[in-house]
Protein backbone atom coordinates (compact mmCIF):
# COMPACT_ATOMS: atom_id res chain seq x y z
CA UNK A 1 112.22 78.85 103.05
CA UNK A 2 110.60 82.59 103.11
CA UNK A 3 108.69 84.07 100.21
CA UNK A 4 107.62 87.73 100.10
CA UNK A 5 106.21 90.03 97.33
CA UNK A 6 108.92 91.10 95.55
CA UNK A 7 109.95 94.17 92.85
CA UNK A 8 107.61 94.27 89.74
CA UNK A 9 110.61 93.18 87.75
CA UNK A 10 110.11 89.32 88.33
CA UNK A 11 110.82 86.55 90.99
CA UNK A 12 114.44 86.89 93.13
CA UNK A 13 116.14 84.22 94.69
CA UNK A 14 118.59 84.22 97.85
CA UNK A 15 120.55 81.42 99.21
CA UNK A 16 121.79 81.28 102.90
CA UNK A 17 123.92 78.43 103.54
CA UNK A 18 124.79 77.73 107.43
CA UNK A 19 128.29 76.08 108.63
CA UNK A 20 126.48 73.82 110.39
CA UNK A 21 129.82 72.18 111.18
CA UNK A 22 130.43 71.23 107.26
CA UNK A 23 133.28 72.33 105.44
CA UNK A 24 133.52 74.87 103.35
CA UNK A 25 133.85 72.42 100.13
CA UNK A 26 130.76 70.92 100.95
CA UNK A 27 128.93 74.41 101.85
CA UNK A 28 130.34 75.45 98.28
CA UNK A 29 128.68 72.49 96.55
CA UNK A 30 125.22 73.06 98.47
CA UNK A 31 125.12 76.57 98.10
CA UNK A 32 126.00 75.55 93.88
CA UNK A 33 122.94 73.04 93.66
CA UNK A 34 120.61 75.04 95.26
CA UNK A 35 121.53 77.69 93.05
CA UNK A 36 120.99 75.51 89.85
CA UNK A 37 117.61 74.26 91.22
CA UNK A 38 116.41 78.32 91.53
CA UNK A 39 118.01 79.00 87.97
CA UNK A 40 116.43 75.80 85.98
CA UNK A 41 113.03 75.38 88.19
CA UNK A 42 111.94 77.40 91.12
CA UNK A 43 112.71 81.33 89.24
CA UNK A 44 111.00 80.02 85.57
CA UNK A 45 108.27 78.42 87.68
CA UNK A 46 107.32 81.87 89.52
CA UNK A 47 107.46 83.71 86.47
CA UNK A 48 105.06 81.21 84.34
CA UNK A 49 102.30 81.45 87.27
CA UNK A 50 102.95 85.23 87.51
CA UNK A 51 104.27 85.34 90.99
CA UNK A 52 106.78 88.04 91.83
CA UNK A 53 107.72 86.57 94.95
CA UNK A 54 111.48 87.57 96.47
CA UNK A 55 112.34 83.99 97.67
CA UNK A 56 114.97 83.27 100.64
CA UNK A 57 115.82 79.58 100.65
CA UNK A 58 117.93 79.21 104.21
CA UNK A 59 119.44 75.21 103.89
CA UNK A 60 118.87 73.18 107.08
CA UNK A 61 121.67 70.28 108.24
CA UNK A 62 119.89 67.56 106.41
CA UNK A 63 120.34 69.65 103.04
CA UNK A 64 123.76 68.44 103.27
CA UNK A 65 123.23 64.60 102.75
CA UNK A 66 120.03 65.27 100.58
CA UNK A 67 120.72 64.19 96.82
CA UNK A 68 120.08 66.87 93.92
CA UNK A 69 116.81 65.20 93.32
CA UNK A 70 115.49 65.50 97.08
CA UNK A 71 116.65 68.89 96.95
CA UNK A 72 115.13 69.64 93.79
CA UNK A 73 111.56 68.07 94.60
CA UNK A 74 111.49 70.38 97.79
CA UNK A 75 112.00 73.12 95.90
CA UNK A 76 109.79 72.71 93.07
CA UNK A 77 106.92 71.61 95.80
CA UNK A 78 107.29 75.12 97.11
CA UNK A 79 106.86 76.29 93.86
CA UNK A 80 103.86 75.21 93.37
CA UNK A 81 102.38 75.82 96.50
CA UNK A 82 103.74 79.96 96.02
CA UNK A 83 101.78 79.27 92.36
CA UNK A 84 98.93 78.21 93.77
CA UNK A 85 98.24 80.46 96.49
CA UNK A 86 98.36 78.32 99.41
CA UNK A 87 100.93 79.30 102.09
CA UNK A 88 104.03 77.07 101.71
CA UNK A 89 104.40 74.21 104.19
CA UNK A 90 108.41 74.45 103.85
């Protein structure tokens, strides 16, 4: 994951979602759930701390057995950590 300032107009999110040898059913249904996560968590969370951040989420291998809720945890640790100041670990 990449954050960078972004455009005074809020928080952006981008998804990149490897083959990684997976088909592309199960890119699909990665690339979907990461995309919920950013709508419901990560994009509210930036704009509640004030963080106009342009935010590039690039899914490793393991993404693709991770559950929603690993996925989602990931995410909304790298959240905080944008809110917060600190340079993300991610």
């Amino acid at each position: 994951m990449a954050a960078a300032p972004g455009v005074p107009s809020g928080p952006r999110l981008g998804i990149v979602v490897p083959r990684h040898r997976h088909s592309v059913v199960e890119r699909n249904l990665l690339r979907r759930r990461l995309r919920e996560i950013g709508r419901r968590d990560l994009l509210p969370g930036l704009r509640n701390c004030g963080a106009g951040y342009d935010v590039l989420v690039r899914a490793r291998p393991e993404a693709y057995t991770a559950t929603f809720a690993e996925l989602r945890r990931v995410l909304v640790r790298f959240t905080e950590e944008l809110c917060s100041g600190e340079l993300p670990s991610v």
